[in-house]
Protein backbone atom coordinates (compact mmCIF):
# COMPACT_ATOMS: atom_id res chain seq x y z
CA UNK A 1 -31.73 39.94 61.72
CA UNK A 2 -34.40 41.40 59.11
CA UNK A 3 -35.30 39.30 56.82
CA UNK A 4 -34.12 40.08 53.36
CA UNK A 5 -37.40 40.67 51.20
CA UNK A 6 -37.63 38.41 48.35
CA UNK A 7 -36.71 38.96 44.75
CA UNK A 8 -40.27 38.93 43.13
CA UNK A 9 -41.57 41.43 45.64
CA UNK A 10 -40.08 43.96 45.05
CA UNK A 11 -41.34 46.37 42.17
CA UNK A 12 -39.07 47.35 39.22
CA UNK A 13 -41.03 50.15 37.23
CA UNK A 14 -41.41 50.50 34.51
CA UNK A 15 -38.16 51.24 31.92
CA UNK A 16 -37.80 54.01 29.51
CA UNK A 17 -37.08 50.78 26.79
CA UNK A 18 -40.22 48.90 27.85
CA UNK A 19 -42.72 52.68 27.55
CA UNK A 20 -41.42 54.27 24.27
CA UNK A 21 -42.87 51.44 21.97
CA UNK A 22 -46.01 51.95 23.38
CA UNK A 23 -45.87 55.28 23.01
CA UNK A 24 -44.40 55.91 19.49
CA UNK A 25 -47.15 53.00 18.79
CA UNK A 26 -49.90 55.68 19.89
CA UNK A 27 -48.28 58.42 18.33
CA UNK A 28 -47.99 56.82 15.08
CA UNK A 29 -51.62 55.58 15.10
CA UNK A 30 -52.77 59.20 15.81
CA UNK A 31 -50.29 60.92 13.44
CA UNK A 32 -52.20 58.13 10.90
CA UNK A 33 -55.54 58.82 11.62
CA UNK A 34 -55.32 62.95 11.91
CA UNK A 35 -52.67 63.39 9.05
CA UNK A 36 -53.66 60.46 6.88
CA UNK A 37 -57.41 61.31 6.93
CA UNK A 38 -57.23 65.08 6.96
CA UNK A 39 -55.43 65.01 3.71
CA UNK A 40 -57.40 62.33 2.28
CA UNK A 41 -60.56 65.11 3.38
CA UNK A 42 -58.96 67.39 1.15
CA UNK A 43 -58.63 65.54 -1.64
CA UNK A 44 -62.04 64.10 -1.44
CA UNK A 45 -63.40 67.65 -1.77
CA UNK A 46 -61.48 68.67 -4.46
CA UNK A 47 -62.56 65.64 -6.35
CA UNK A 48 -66.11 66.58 -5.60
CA UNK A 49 -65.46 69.93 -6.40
CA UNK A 50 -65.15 68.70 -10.06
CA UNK A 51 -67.58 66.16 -10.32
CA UNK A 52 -70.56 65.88 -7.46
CA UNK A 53 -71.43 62.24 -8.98
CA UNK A 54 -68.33 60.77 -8.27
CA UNK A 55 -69.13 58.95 -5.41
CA UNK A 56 -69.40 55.36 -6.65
CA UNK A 57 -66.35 55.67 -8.34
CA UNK A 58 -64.22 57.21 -5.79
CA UNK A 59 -65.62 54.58 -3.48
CA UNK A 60 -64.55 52.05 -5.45
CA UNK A 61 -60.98 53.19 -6.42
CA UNK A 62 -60.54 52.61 -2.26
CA UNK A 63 -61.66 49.58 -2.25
CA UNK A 64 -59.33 48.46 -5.16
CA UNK A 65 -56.41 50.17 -3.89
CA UNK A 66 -56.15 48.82 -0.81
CA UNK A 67 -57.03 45.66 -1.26
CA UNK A 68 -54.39 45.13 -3.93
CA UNK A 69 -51.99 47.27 -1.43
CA UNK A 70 -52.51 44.41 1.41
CA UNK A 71 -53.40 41.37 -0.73
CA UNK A 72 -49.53 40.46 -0.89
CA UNK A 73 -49.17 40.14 3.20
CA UNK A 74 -52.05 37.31 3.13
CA UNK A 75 -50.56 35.45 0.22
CA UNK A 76 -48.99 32.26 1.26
CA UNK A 77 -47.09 29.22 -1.37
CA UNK A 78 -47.66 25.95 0.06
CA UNK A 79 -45.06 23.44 -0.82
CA UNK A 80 -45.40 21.58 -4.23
CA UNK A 81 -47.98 24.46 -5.11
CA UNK A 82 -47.31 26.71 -8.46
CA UNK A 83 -50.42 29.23 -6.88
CA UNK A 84 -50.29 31.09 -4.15
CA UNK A 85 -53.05 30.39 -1.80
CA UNK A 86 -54.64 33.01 1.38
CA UNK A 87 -53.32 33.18 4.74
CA UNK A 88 -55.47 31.39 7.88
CA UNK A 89 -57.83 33.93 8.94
CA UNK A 90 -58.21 34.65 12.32
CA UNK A 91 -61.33 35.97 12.19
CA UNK A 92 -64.48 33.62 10.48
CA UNK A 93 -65.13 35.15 6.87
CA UNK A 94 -69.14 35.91 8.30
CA UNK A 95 -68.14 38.48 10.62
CA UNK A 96 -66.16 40.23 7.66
CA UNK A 97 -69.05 39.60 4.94
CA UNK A 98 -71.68 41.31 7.39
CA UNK A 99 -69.32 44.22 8.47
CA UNK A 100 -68.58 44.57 4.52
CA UNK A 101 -71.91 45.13 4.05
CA UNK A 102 -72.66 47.88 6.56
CA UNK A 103 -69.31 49.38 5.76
CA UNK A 104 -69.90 49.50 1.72
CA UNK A 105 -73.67 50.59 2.43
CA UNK A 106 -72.88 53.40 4.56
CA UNK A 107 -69.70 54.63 2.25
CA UNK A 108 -71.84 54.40 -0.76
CA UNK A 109 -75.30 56.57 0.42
CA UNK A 110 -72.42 59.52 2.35
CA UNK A 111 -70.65 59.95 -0.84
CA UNK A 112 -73.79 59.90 -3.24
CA UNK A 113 -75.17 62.72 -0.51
CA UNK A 114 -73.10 65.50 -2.17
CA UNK A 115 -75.13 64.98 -5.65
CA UNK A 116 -78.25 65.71 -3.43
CA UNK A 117 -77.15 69.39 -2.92
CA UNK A 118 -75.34 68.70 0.85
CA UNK A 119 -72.53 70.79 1.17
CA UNK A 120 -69.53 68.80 2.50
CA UNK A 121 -69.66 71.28 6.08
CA UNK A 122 -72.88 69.42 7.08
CA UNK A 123 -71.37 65.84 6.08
CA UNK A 124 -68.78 66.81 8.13
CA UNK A 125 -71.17 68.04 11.06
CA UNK A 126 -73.64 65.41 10.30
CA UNK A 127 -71.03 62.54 10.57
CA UNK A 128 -69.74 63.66 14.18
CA UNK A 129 -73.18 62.44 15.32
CA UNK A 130 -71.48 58.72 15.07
CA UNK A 131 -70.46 59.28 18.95
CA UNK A 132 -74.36 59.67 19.60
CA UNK A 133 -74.78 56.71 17.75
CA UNK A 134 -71.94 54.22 19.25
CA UNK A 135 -73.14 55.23 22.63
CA UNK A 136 -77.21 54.12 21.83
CA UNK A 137 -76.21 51.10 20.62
CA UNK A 138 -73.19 50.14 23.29
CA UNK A 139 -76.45 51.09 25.83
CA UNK A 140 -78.47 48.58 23.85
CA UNK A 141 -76.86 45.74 23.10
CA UNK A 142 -73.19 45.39 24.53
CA UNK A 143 -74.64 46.50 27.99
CA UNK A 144 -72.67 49.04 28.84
CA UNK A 145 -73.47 52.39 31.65
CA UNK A 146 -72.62 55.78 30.85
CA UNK A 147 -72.42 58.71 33.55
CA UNK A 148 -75.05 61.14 33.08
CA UNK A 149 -72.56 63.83 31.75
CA UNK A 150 -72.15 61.64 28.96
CA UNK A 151 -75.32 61.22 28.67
CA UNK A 152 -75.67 65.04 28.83
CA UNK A 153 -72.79 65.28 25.92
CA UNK A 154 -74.63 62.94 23.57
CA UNK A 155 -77.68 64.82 23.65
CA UNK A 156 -75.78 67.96 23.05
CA UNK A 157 -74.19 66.44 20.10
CA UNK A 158 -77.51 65.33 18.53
CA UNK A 159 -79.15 68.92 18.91
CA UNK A 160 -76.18 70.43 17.39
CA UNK A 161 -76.43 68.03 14.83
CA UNK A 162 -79.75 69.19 14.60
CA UNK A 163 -79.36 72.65 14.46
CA UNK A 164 -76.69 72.56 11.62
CA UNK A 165 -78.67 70.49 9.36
CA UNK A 166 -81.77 72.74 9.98
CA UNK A 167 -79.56 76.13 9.77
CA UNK A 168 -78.06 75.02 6.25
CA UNK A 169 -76.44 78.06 4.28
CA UNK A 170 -79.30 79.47 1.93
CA UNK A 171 -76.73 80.56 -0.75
CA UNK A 172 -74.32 78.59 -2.86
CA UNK A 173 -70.44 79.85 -2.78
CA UNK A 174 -71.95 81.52 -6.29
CA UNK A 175 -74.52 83.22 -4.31
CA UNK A 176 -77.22 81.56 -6.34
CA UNK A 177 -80.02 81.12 -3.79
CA UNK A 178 -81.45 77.53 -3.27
CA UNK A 179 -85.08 78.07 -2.09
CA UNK A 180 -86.67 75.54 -5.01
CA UNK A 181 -89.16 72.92 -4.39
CA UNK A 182 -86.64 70.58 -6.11
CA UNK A 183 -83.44 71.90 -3.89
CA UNK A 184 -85.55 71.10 -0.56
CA UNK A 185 -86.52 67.79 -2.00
CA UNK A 186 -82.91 66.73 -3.20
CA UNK A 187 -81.65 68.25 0.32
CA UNK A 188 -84.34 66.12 2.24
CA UNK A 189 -83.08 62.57 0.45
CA UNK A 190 -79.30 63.57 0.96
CA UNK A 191 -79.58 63.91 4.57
CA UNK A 192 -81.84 60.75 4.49
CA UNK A 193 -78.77 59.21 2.93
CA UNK A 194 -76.91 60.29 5.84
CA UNK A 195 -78.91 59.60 8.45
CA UNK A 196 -78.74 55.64 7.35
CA UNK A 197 -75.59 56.17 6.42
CA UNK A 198 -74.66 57.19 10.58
CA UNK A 199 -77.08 54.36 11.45
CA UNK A 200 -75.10 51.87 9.60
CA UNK A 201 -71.84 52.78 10.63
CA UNK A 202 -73.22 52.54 14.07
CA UNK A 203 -73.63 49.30 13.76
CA UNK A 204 -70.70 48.53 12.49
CA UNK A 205 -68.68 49.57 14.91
CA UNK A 206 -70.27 47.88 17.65
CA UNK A 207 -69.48 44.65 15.23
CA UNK A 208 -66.21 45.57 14.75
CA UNK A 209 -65.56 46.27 18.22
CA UNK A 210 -66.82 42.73 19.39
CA UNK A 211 -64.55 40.99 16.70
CA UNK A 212 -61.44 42.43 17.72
CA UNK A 213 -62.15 41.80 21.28
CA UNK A 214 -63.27 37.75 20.77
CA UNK A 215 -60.69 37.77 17.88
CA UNK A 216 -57.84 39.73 19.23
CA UNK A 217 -56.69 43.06 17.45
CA UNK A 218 -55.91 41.63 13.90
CA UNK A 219 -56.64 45.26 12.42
CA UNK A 220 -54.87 44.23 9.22
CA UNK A 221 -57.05 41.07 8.24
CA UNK A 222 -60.48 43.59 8.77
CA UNK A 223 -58.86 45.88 6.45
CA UNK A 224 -58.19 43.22 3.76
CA UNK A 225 -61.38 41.52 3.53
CA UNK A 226 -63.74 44.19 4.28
CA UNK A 227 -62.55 45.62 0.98
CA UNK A 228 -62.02 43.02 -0.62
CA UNK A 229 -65.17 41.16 0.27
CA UNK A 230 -67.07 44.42 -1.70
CA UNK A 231 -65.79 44.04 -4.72
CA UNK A 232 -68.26 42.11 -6.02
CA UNK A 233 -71.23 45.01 -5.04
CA UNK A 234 -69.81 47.25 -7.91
CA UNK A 235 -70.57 45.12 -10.60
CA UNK A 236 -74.23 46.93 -10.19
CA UNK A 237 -72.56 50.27 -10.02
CA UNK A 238 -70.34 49.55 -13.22
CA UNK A 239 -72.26 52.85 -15.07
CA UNK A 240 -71.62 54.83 -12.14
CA UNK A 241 -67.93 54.18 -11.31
CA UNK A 242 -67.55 54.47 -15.23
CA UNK A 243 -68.97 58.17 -15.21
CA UNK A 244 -66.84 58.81 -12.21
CA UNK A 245 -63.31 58.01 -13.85
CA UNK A 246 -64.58 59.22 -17.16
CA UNK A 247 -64.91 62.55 -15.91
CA UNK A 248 -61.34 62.59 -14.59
CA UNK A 249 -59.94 63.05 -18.22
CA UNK A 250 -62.50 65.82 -18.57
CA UNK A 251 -60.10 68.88 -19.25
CA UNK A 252 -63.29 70.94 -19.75
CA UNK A 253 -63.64 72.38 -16.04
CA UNK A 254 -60.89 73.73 -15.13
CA UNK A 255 -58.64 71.13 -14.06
CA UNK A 256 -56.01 68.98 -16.47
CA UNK A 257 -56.71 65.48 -16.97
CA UNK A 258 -53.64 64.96 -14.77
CA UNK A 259 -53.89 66.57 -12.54
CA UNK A 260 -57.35 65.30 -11.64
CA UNK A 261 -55.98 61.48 -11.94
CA UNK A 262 -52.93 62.81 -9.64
CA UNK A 263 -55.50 64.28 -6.94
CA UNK A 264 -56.99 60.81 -6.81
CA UNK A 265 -53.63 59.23 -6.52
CA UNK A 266 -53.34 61.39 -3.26
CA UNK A 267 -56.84 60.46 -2.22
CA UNK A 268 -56.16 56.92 -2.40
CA UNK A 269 -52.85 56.96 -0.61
CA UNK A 270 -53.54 59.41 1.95
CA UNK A 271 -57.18 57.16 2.22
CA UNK A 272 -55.25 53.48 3.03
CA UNK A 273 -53.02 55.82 5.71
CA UNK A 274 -56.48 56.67 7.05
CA UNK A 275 -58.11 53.24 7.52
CA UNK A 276 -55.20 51.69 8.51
CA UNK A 277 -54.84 54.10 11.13
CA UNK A 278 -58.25 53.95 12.18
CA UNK A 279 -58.78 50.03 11.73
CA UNK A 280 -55.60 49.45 14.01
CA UNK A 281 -57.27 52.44 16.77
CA UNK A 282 -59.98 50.28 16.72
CA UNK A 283 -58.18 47.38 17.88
CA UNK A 284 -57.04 49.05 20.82
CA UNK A 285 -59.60 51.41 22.22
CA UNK A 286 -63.56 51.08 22.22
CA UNK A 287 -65.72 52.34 19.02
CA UNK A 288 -66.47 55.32 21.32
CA UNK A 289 -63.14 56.45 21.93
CA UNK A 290 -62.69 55.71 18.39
CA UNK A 291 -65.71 58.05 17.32
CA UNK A 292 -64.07 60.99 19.51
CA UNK A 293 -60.38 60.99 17.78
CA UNK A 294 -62.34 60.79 14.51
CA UNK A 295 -64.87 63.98 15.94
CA UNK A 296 -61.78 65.81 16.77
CA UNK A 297 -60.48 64.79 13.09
CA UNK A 298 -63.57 65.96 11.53
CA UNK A 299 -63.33 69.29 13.60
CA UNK A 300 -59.89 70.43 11.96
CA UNK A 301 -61.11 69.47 8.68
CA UNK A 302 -64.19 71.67 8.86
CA UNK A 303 -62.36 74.53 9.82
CA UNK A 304 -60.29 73.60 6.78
CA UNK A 305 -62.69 72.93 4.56
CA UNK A 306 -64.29 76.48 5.29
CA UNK A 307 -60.80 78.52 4.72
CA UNK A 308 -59.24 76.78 2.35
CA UNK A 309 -62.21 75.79 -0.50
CA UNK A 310 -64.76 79.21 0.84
CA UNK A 311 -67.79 76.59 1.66
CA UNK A 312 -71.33 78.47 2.95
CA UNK A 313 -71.22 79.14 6.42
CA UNK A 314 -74.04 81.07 8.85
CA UNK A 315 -74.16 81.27 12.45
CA UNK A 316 -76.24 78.28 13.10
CA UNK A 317 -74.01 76.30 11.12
CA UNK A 318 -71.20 77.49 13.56
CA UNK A 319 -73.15 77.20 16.70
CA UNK A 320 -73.99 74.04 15.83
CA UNK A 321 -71.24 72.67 14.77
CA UNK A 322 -69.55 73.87 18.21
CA UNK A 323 -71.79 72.36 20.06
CA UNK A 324 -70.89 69.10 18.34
CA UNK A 325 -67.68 69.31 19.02
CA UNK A 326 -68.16 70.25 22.54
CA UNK A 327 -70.20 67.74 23.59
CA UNK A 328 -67.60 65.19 21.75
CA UNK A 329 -64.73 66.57 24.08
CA UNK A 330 -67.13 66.45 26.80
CA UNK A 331 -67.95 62.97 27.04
CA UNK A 332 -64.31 62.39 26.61
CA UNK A 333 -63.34 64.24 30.02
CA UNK A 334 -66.77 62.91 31.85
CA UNK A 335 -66.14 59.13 31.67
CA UNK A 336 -66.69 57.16 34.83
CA UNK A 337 -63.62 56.82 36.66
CA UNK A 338 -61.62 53.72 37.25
CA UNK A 339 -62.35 51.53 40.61
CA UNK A 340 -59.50 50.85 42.72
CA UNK A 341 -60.03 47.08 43.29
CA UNK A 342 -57.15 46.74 46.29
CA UNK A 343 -59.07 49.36 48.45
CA UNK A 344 -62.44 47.61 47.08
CA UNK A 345 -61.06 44.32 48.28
CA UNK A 346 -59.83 45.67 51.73
């Protein structure tokens, strides 16, 4: 008589009910990340578009919004207590305060780069080299092996990188030329800015990646307090982010007062869709995979940015902004493949 084979043996699949939440999960993180940051891209510009000095301010508007956005959810009454007190953490407040301080840094010096006559098609460009960056430091210090076509990606991400910042547009969307001693000089600090900018976002996301993995992915704490945790940084900006939302009620260029306060409404919204999207990616996937979702972001934006607001473009802009985003999707199709540990144990 065969033997009947036992109950725990036998493999039930996996059900439709058990796969969509995962999936709708993925789809809403992506539908975050590319919607909620793409518009918050276009709003940026615009905002920049009426005041290049802005930065401080703008930066700090995010970090106000969303920290008075989440500060409810880690509120807590404890009995026989009139105030409300924070939530446990699950994550040390040390790892926040040093991620805060790369995170703040490297916001601060990209949006003060546009004052230093870099157009926003090499930020964009220039950014992208992040997946460059992620994969140094992941080599470095978390020890981890990359095949040699990602190795081969990475460098053709830096040299378009390269190429775009050398091939910058020579002509304003006015068609004023900038060939000035004082235009090369302003252009030389701005990328500066942006080249510790990329270094120091590096860095964070190796950081970030560590805490959620010893931490778990608590994606909504490390949005809380590494905004909130900056606050304190702008009280030495206080001139700057006064300028900034001064010049919002300036009807004198073009654009009403509100509708320049509305386009910042939309900026700040369309901003806390984008980290959260991002922040909760990054629980879930490595800061690699994270840089190539945010390349691919960066990609649509350009292509926006140039239509929609006219920015300069030449051909080595183009050429090397394609290879950028070539050698993005490139590493992301040349990973090393998965070991099958059954036939490795047989």
């Amino acid at each position: 008589m065969a033997s009947v084979p036992a109950r725990d043996s036998v493999d039930p699949g996996v059900r439709l009910s058990q796969a969509t939440p995962a999936l709708v999960d993925y789809y809403s993180i992506l539908s975050m990340v590319m919607g909620g940051c793409c518009v918050n891209f276009w709003a940026y510009e615009q905002l920049l578009m009426m005041n290049a000095r802005i930065g401080s301010a703008l930066t700090f508007s995010h970090v106000v919004f969303i920290t008075a956005q989440s500060l409810p959810t880690f509120l807590f009454f404890p009995p026989g207590h009139l105030l409300p007190r924070l939530k446990p953490r699950q994550v040390p407040l040390l790892h926040w305060a040093a991620q805060v301080l790369l995170l703040t840094t490297s916001t601060l010096l990209y949006n003060w780069a546009f004052a230093y006559n870099v157009q926003v098609s090499i930020l964009v460009v220039f950014r992208s080299a992040g997946l460059a960056v992620s994969m140094l430091f992941g080599f470095l210090f978390a020890k981890k092996k990359y095949t040699i076509m990602q190795v081969v990606s990475v460098f053709l991400v830096s040299a378009g990188v390269v190429l775009a910042t050398l091939a910058r547009p020579s002509a304003t969307k006015k068609g004023d030329p900038i060939q000035s001693a004082e235009d090369v000089r302003k252009y030389t600090i701005g990328i500066s800015m942006l080249f510790v900018s990329l270094i120091l976002t590096g860095i964070y996301g190796l950081l970030q990646e560590r805490t959620y993995t010893t931490y778990g992915p608590c994606w909504k704490e490390g949005v809380f307090y590494t905004h909130c945790l900056s606050l304190p940084v702008f009280l030495f900006l206080a001139r700057d982010v006064r300028q900034g939302l001064g010049s919002l009620s300036d009807s004198t260029k073009g654009t009403s007062a509100m509708a320049s306060w509305l386009i910042l409404g939309i900026n700040l919204c369309s901003q806390l869709v984008c980290v959260s999207g991002v922040n909760k990616l990054s629980s879930q996937v490595s800061s690699v995979s994270t840089n190539i979702v945010l390349t691919v972001r960066k990609a649509v934006s350009l292509c926006f940015s140039v239509w929609w607001f006219g920015n300069p473009w030449n051909a080595g802009l183009g050429i090397g902004a394609s290879m950028v985003f070539c050698g993005s999707l490139l590493f992301t199709v040349s990973g090393p493949k998965k070991i099958d540990t059954k036939k490795k144990d047989n």
